[in-house]
Structure formats: C-alpha cells, structure tokens
N, C-alpha and C. Protein backbone atom coordinates (compact mmCIF):
# COMPACT_ATOMS: atom_id res chain seq x y z
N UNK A 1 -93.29 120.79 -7.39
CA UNK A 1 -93.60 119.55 -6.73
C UNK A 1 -94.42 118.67 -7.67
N UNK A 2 -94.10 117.33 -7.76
CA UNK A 2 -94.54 116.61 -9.28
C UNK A 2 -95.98 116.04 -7.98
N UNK A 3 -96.81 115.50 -8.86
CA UNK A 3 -98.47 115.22 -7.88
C UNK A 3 -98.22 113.69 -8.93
N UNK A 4 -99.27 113.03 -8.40
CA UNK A 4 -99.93 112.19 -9.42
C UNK A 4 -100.74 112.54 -10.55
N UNK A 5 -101.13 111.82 -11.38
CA UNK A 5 -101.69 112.25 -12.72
C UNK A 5 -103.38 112.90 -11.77
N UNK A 6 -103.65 113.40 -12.92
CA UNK A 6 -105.00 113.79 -11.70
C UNK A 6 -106.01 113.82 -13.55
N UNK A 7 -107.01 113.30 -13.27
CA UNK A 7 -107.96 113.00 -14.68
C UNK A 7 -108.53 114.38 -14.42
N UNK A 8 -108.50 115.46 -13.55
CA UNK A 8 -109.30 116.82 -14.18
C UNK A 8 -108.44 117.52 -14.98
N UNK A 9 -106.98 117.39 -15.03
CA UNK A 9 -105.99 117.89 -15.97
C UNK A 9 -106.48 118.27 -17.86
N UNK A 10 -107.39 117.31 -17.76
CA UNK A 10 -107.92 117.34 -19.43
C UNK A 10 -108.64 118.19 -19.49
N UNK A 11 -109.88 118.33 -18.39
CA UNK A 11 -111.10 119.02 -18.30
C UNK A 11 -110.16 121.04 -17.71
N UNK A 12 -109.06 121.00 -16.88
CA UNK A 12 -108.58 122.41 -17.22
C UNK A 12 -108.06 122.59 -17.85
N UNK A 13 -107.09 121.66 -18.98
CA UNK A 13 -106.89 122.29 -20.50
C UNK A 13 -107.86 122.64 -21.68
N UNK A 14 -109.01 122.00 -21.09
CA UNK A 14 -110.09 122.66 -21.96
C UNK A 14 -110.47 123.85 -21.32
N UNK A 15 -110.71 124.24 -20.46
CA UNK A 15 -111.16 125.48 -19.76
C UNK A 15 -109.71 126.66 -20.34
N UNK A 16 -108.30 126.20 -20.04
CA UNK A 16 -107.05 126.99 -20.69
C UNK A 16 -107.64 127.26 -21.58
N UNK A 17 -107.94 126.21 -22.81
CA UNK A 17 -107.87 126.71 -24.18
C UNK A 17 -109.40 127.52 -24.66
N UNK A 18 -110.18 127.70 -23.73
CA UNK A 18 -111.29 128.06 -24.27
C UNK A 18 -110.68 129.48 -23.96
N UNK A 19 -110.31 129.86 -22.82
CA UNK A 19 -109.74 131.25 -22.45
C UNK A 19 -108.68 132.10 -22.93
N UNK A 20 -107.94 131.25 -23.49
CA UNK A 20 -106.90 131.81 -24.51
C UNK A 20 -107.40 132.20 -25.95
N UNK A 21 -108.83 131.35 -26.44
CA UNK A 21 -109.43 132.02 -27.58
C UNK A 21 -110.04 132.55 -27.47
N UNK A 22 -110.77 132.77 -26.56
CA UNK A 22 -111.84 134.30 -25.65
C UNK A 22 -110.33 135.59 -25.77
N UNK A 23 -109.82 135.63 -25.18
CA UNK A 23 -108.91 136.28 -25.22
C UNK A 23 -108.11 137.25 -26.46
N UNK A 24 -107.54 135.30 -26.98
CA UNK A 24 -106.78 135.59 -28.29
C UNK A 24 -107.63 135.56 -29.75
N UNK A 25 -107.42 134.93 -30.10
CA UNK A 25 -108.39 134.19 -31.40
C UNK A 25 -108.76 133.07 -31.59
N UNK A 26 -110.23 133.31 -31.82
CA UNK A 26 -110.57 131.79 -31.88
C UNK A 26 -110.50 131.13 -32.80
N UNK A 27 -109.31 131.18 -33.88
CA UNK A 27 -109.22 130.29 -34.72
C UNK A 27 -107.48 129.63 -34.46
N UNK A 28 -107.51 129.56 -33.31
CA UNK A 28 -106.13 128.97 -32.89
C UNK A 28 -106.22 127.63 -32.87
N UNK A 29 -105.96 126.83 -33.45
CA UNK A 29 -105.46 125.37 -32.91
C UNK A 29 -104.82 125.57 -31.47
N UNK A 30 -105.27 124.91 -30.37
CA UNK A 30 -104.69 124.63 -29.27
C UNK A 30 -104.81 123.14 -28.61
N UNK A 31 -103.79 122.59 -28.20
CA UNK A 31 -103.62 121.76 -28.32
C UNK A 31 -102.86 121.48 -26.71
N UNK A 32 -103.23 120.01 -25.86
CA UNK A 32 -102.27 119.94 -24.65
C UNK A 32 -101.17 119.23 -24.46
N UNK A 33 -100.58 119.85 -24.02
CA UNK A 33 -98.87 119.37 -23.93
C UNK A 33 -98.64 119.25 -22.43
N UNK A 34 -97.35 118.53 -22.35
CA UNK A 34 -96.52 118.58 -21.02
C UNK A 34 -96.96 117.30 -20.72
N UNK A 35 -96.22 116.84 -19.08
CA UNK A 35 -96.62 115.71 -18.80
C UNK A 35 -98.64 115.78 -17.87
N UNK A 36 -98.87 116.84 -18.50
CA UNK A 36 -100.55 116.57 -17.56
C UNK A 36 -101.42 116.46 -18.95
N UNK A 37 -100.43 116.55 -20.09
CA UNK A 37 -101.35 115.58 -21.08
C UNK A 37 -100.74 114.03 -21.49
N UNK A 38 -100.30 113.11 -20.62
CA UNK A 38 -100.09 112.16 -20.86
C UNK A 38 -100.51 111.53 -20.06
N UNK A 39 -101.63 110.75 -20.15
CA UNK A 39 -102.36 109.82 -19.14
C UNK A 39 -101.77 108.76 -18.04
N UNK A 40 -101.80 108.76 -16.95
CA UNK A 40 -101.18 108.41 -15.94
C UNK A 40 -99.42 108.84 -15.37
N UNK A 41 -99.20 109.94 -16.15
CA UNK A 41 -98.24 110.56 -15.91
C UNK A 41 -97.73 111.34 -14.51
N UNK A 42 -97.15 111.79 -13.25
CA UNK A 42 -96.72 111.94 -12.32
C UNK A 42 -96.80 113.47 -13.28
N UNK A 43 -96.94 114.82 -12.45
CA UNK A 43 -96.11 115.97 -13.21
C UNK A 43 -96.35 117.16 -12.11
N UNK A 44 -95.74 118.32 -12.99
CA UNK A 44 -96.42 119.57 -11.87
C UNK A 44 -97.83 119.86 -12.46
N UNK A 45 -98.44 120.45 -11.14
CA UNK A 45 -99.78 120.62 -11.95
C UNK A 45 -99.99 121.87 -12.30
N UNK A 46 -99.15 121.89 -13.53
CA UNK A 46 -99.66 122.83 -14.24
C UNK A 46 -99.65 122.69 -15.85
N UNK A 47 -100.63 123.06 -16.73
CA UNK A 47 -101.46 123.18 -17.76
C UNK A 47 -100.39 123.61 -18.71
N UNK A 48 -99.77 122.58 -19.63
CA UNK A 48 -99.05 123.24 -21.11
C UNK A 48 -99.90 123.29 -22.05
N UNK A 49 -99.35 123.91 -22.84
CA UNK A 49 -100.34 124.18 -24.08
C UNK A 49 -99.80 124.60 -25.30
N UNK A 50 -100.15 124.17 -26.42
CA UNK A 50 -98.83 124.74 -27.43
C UNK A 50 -100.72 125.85 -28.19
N UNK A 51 -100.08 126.61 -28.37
CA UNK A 51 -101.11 127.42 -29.46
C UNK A 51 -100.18 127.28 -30.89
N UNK A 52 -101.26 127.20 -31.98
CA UNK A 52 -100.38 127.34 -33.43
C UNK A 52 -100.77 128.39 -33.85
N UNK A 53 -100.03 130.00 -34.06
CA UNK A 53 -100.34 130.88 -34.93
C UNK A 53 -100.94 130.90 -35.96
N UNK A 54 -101.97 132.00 -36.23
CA UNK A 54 -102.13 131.83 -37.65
C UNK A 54 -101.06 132.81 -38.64
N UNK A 55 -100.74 133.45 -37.98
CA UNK A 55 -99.39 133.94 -39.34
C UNK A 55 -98.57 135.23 -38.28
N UNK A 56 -97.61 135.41 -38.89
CA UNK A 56 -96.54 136.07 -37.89
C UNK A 56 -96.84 136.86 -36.97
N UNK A 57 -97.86 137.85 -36.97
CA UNK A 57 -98.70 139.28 -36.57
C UNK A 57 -99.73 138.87 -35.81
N UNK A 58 -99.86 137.92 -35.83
CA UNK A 58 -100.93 136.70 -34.95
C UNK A 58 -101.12 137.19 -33.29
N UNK A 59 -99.77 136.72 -32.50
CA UNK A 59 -99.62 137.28 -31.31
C UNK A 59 -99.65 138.49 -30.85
N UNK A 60 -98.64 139.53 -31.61
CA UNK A 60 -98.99 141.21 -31.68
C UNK A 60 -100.11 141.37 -31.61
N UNK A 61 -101.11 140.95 -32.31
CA UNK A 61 -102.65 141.42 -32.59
C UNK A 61 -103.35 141.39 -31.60
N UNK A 62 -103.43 139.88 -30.74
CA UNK A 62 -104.17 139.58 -29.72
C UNK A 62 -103.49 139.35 -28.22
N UNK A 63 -102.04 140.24 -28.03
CA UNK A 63 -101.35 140.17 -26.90
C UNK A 63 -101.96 141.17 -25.67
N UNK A 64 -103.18 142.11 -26.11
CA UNK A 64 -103.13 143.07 -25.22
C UNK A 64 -104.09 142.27 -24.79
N UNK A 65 -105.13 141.69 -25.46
CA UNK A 65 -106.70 140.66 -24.79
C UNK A 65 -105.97 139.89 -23.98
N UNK A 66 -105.04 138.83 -24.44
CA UNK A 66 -104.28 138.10 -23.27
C UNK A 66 -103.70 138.28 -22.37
N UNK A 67 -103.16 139.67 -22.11
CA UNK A 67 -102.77 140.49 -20.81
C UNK A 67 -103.57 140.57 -20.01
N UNK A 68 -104.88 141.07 -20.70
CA UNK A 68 -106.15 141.53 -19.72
C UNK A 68 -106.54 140.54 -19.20
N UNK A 69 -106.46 139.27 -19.79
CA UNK A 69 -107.33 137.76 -19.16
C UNK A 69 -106.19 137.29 -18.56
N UNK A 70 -105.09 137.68 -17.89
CA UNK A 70 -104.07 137.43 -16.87
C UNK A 70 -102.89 136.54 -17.28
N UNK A 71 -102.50 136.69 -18.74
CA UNK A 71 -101.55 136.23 -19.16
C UNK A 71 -100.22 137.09 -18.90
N UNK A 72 -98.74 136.78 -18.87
CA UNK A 72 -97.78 137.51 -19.06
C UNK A 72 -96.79 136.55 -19.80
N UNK A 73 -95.85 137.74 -20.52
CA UNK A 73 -94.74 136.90 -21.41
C UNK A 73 -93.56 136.63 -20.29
N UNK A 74 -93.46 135.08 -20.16
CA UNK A 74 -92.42 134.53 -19.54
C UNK A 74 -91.36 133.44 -20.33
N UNK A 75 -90.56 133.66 -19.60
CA UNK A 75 -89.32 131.88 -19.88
C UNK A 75 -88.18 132.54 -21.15
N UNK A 76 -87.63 131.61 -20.44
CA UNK A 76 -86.00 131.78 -21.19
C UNK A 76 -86.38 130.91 -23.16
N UNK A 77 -87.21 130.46 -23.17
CA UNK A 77 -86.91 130.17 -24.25
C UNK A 77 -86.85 131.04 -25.35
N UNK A 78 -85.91 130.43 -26.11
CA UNK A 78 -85.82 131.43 -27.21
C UNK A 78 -86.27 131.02 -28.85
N UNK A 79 -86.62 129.81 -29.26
CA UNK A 79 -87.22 129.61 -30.41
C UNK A 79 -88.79 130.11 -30.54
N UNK A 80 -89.29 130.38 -29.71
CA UNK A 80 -91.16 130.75 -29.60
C UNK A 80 -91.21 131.61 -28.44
N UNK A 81 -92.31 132.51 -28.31
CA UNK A 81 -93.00 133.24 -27.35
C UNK A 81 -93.57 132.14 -26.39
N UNK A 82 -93.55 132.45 -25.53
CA UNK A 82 -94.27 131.68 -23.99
C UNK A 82 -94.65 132.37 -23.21
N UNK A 83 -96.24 132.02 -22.64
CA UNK A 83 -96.77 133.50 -22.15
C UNK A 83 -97.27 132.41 -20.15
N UNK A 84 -97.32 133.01 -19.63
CA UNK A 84 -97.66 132.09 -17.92
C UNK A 84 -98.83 132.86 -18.08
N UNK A 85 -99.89 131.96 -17.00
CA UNK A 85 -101.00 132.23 -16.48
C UNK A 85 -101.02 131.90 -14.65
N UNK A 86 -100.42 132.61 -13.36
CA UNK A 86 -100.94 132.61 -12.37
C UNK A 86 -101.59 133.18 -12.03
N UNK A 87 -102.15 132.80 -10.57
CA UNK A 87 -103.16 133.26 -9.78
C UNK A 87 -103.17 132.73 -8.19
N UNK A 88 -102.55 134.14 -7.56
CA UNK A 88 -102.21 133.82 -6.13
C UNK A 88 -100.98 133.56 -6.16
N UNK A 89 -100.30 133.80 -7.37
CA UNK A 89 -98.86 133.44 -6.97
C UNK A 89 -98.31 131.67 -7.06
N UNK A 90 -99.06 131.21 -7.86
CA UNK A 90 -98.99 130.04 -8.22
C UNK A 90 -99.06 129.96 -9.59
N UNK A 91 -98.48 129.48 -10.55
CA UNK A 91 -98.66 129.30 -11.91
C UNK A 91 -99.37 128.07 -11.95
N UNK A 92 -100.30 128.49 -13.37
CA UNK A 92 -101.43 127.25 -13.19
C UNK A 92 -101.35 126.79 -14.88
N UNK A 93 -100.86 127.82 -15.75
CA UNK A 93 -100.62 127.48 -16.85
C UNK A 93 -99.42 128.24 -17.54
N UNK A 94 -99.18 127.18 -18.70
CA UNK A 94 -98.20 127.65 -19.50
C UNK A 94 -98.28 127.56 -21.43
N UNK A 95 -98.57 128.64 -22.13
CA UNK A 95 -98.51 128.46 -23.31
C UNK A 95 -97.75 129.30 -24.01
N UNK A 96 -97.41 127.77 -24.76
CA UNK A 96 -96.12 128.34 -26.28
C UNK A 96 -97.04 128.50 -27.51
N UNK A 97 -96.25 129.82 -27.71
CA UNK A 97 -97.41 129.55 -29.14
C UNK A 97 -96.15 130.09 -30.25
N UNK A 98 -97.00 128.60 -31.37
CA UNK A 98 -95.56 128.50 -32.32
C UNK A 98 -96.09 129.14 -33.94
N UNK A 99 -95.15 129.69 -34.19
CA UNK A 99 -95.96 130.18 -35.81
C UNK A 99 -95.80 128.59 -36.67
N UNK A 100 -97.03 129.18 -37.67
CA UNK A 100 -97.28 127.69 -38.22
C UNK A 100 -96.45 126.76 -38.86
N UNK A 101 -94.84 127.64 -39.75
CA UNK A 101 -93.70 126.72 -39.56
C UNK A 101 -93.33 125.92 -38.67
N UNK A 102 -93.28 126.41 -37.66
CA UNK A 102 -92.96 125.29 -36.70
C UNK A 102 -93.54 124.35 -35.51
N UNK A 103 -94.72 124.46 -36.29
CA UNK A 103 -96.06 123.65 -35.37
C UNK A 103 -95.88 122.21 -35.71
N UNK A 104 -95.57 121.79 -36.78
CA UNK A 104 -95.45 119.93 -37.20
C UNK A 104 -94.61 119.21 -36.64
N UNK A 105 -93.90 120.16 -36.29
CA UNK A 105 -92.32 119.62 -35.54
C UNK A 105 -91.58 119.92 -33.95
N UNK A 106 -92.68 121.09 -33.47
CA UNK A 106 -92.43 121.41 -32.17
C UNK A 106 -92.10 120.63 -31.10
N UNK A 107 -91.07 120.59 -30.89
CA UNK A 107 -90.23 119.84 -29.66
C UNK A 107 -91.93 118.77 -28.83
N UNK A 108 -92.34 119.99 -28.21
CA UNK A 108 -93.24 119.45 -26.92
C UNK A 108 -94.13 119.12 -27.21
N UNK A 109 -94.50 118.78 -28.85
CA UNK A 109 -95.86 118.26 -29.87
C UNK A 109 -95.11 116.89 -29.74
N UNK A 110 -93.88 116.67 -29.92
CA UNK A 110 -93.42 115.53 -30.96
C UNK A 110 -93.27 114.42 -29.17
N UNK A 111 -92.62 114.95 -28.39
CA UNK A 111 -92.65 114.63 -26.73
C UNK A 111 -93.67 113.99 -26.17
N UNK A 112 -94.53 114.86 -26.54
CA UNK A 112 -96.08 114.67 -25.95
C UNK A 112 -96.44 113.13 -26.71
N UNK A 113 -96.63 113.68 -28.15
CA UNK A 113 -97.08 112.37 -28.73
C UNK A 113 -96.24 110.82 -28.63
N UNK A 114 -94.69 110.70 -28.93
CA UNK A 114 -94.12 109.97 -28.11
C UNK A 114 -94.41 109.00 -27.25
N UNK A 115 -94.45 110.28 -26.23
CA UNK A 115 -95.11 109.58 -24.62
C UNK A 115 -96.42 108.63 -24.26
N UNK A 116 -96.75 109.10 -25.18
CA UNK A 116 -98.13 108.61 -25.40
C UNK A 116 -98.48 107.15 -25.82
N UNK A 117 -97.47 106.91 -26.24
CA UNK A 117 -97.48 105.91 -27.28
C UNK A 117 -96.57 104.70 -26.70
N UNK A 118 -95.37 104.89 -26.08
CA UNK A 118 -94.09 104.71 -25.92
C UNK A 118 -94.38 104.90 -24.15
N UNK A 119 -94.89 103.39 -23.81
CA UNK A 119 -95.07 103.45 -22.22
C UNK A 119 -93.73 103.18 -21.34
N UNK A 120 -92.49 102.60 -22.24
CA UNK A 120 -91.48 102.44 -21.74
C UNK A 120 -90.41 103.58 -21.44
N UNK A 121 -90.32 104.85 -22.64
CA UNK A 121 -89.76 106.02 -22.64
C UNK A 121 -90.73 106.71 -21.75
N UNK A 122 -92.19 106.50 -21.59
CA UNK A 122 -92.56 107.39 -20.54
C UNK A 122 -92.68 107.32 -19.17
N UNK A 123 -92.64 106.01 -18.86
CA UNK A 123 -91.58 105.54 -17.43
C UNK A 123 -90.20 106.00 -17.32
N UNK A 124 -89.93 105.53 -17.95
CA UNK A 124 -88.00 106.44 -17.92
C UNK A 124 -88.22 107.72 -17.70
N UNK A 125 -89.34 108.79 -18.26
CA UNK A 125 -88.65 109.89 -18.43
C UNK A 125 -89.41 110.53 -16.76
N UNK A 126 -90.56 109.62 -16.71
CA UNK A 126 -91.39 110.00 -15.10
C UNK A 126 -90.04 109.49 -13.97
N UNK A 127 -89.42 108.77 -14.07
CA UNK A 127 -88.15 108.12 -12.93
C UNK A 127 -87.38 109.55 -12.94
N UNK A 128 -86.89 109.90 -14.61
CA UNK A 128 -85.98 111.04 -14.65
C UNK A 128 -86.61 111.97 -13.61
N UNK A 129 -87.56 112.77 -13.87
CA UNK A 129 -88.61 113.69 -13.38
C UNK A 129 -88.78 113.48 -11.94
N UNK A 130 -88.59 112.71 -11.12
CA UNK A 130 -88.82 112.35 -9.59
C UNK A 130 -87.41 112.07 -9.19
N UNK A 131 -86.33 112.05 -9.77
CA UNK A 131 -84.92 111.70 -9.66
C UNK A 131 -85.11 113.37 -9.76
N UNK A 132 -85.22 114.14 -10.11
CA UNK A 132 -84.83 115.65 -10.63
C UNK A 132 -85.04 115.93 -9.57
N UNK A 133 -86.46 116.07 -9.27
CA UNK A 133 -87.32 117.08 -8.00
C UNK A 133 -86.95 116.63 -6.72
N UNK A 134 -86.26 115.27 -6.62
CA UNK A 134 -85.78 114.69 -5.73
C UNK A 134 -84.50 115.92 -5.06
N UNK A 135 -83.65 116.14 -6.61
CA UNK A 135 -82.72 116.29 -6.24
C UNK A 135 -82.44 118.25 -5.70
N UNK A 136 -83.37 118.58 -6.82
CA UNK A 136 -83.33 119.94 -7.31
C UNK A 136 -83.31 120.97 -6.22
N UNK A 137 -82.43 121.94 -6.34
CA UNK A 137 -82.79 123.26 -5.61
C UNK A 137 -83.44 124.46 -6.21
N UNK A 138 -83.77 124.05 -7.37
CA UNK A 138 -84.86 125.38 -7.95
C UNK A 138 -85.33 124.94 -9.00
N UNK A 139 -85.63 125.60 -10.12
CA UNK A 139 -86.52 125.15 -11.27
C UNK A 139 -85.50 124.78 -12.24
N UNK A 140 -84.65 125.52 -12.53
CA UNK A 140 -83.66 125.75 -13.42
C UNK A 140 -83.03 124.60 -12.95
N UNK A 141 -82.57 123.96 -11.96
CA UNK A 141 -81.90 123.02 -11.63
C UNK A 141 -83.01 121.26 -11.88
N UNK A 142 -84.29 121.55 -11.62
CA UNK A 142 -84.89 120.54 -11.96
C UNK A 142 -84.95 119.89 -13.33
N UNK A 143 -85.35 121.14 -14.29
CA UNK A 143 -85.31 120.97 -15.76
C UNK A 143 -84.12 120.65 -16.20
N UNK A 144 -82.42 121.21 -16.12
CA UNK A 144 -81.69 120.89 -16.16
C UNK A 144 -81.01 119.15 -15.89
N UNK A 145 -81.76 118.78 -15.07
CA UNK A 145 -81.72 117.48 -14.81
C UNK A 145 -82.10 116.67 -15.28
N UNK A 146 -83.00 116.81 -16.27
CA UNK A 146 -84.48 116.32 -16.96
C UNK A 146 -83.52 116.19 -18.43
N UNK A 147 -82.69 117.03 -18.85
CA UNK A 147 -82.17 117.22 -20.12
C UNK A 147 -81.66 115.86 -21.25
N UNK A 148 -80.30 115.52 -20.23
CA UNK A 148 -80.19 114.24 -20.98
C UNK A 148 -81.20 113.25 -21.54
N UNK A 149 -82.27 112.79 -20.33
CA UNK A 149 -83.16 111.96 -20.43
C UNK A 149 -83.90 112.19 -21.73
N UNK A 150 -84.49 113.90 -21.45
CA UNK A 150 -85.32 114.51 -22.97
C UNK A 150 -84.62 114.17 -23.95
N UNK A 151 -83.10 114.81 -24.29
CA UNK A 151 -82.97 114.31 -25.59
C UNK A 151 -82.72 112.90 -25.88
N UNK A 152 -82.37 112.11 -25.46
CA UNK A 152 -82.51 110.80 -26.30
C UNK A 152 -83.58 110.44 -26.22
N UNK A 153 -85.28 110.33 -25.66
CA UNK A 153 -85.91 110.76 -26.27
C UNK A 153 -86.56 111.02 -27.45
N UNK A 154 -86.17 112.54 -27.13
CA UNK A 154 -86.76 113.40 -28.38
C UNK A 154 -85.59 112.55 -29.79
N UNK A 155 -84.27 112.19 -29.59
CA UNK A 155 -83.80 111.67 -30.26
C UNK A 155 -84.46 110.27 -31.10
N UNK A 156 -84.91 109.38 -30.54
CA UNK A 156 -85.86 108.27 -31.04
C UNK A 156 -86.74 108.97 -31.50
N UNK A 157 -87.48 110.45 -31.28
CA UNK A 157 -88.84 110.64 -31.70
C UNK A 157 -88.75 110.99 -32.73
N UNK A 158 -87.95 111.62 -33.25
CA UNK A 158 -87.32 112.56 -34.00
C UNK A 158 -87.55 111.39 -35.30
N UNK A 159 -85.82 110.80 -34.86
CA UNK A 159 -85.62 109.41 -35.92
C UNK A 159 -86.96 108.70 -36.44
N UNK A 160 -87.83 108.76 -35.52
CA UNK A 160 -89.16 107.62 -36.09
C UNK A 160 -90.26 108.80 -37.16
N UNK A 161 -89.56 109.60 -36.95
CA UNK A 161 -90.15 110.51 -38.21
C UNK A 161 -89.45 111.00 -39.32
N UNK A 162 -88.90 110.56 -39.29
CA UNK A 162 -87.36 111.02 -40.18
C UNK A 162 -86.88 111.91 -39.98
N UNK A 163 -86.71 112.53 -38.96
CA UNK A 163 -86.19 114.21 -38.60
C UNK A 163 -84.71 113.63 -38.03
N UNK A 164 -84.18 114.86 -38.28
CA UNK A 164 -82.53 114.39 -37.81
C UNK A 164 -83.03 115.13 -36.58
N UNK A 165 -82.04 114.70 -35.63
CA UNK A 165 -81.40 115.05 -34.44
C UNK A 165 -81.23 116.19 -34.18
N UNK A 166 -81.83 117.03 -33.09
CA UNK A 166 -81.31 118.37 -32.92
C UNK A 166 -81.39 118.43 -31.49
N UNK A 167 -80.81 119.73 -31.32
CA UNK A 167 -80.81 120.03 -29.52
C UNK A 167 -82.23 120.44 -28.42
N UNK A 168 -82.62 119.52 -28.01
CA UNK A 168 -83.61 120.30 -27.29
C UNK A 168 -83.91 121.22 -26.72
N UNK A 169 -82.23 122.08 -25.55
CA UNK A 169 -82.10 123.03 -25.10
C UNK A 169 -82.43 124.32 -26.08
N UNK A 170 -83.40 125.27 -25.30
CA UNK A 170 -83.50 126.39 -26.39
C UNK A 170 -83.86 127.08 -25.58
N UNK A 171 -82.90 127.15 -24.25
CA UNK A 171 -83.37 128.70 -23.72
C UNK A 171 -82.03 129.44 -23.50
N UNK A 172 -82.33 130.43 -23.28
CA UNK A 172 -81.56 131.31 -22.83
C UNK A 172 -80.13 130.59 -21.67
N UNK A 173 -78.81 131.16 -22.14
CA UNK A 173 -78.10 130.35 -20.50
C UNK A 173 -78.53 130.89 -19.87
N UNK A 174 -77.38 130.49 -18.53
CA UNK A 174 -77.56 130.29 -17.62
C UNK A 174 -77.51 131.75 -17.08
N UNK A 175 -76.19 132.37 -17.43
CA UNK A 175 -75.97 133.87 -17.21
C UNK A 175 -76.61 134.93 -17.33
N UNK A 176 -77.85 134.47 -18.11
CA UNK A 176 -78.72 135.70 -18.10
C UNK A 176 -79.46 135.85 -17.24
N UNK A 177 -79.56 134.70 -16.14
CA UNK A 177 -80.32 134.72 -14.70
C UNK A 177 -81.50 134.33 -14.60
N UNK A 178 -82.02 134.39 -15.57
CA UNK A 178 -83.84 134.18 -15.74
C UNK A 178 -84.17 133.05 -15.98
N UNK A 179 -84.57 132.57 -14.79
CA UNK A 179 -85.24 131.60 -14.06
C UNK A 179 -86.45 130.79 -14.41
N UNK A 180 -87.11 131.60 -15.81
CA UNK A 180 -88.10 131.22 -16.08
C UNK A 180 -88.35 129.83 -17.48
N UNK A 181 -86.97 129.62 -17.74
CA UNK A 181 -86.44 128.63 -18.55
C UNK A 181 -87.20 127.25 -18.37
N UNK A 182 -87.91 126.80 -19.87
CA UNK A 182 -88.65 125.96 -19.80
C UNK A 182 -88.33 125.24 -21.01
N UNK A 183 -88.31 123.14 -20.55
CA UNK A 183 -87.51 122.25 -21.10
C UNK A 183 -89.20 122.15 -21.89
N UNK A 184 -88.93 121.22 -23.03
CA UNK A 184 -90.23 120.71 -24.09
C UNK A 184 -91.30 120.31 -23.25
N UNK A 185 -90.89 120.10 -22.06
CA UNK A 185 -92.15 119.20 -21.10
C UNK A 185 -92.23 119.32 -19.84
N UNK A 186 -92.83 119.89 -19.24
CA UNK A 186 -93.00 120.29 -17.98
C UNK A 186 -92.50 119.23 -16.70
C-alpha cells in the first residue's frame, strides 16, 4: 500500500543503517534508496538501502551478526544479495548490498539520484506506482507494472552518464514462484 512521503523516512534510514553496521561492518558505505528516499515521493513504507561491500568475503563474514539483528536473505534478484528486515510480519526494510564493482552504477543508486533531480520523471514514475497498486493483485504483479515506466527512465539516466542501455529486470522469472522479486525502486 503506497502512503504519502512521510519526513521520518530519513530519520529510519539512519536508524537502518546504524543497525546494519552494528551488525555488519562498520565500514560500509550505506546509503538510501527507493522511493522513501526521494523527497515528497508517495511509496511503501518501507526502508531501501543499498550497502557497498568492502570486497567479495564481505557479506560471508558478517551474515551470521545480521541474522541475529533480524535480517534474512530474500528476493528474486539475481545480480546482488538482498537481505529483508521484518517485524510482526510486516517488512520494514530492505537492503542490497553490492560489491564495490558495481556500486557506481547500481540500478537503484542511479534511480534514486535521477529522481531527485528530475521532478518531471519523478511524477511520471509516482502516477506509474499508484496506476500499479491501483491495479495489482500481489507484489509481483505491482512491480511488474512499474517496469516499462523504470526502464525508460533508467534509460535517460543511464544516457546522461554515458552508460548504454541495459535491462532493468534482474530477477529471477516468473516460474520459479518466488514472490520476493524486487524492481530498482520500491
């Protein structure tokens, strides 16, 4: 269910990220993503977060601390690890954490910033996003809806950096059932 922007969104991605380096390591760059880091944005309320590895063995190292502080590995994506944080059966956060190759260029870095900037693509993509949930019968069907809109998009974002064009989709299909499939932006 998308809410209005809500201004404590900043103040619990700081509380996320302090807990993920209690947890994990505190020499993570963490950083907020999704639409509850884009100021006056409509979204679900829940907390993205990209973490940047410090080198491949990074996550292995500090996956059992993040278990214990109520993390689990979720989502269909398949270019990065993505770990959920609920409580009560509500998800309240979500972090990708990308090894440092692919932190400059991460889909939901390049989205985020975009949006930010680009009040006209981030109206379009909030219409997309309330056109979705409007329509949607589950999650997989909301994000799915969201797709076209993302990549052209991510397509302009891309181009204004000189990056060619690539596919945003990067999860798992459809056939593998798992539900937990998550688009660059919440």
């Amino acid at each position: 269910m998308l809410v209005e922007y809500d201004s404590d969104w900043p103040r619990l991605f700081d509380d996320a990220a302090e807990a993920l380096r209690s947890a994990g390591n505190p020499a993570w760059t963490i950083e907020h993503i999704g639409s509850t880091a884009v100021p006056g944005m409509m979204a679900k309320p829940v907390i993205d977060i990209a973490v940047r590895l410090v080198d491949q063995g990074d996550l292995d190292h500090h996956r059992q601390g993040l278990e214990r502080g109520g993390w689990r590995v979720g989502s269909g994506v398949r270019t990065h690890v993505v770990m959920l944080f609920e409580q009560g059966g509500a998800r309240l956060r979500i972090a990708h954490f990308f090894a440092p190759e692919q932190w400059p260029n991460a889909h939901q870095r390049v989205l985020r910033d975009w949006l930010r900037t680009h009040p006209d693509d981030a109206a379009r993509y909030q219409h997309a996003k309330q056109e979705a949930a409007r329509r949607a019968t589950g999650r997989r069907n909301y994000n799915d809806a969201k797709t076209a809109v993302i990549q052209e998009i991510m397509d302009r974002a891309r181009a204004a950096r000189g990056l060619p064009a690539v596919n945003v989709h990067d999860k798992q299909s459809h056939a593998s059932g798992n539900e937990e499939a998550r688009h660059p932006e919440g």
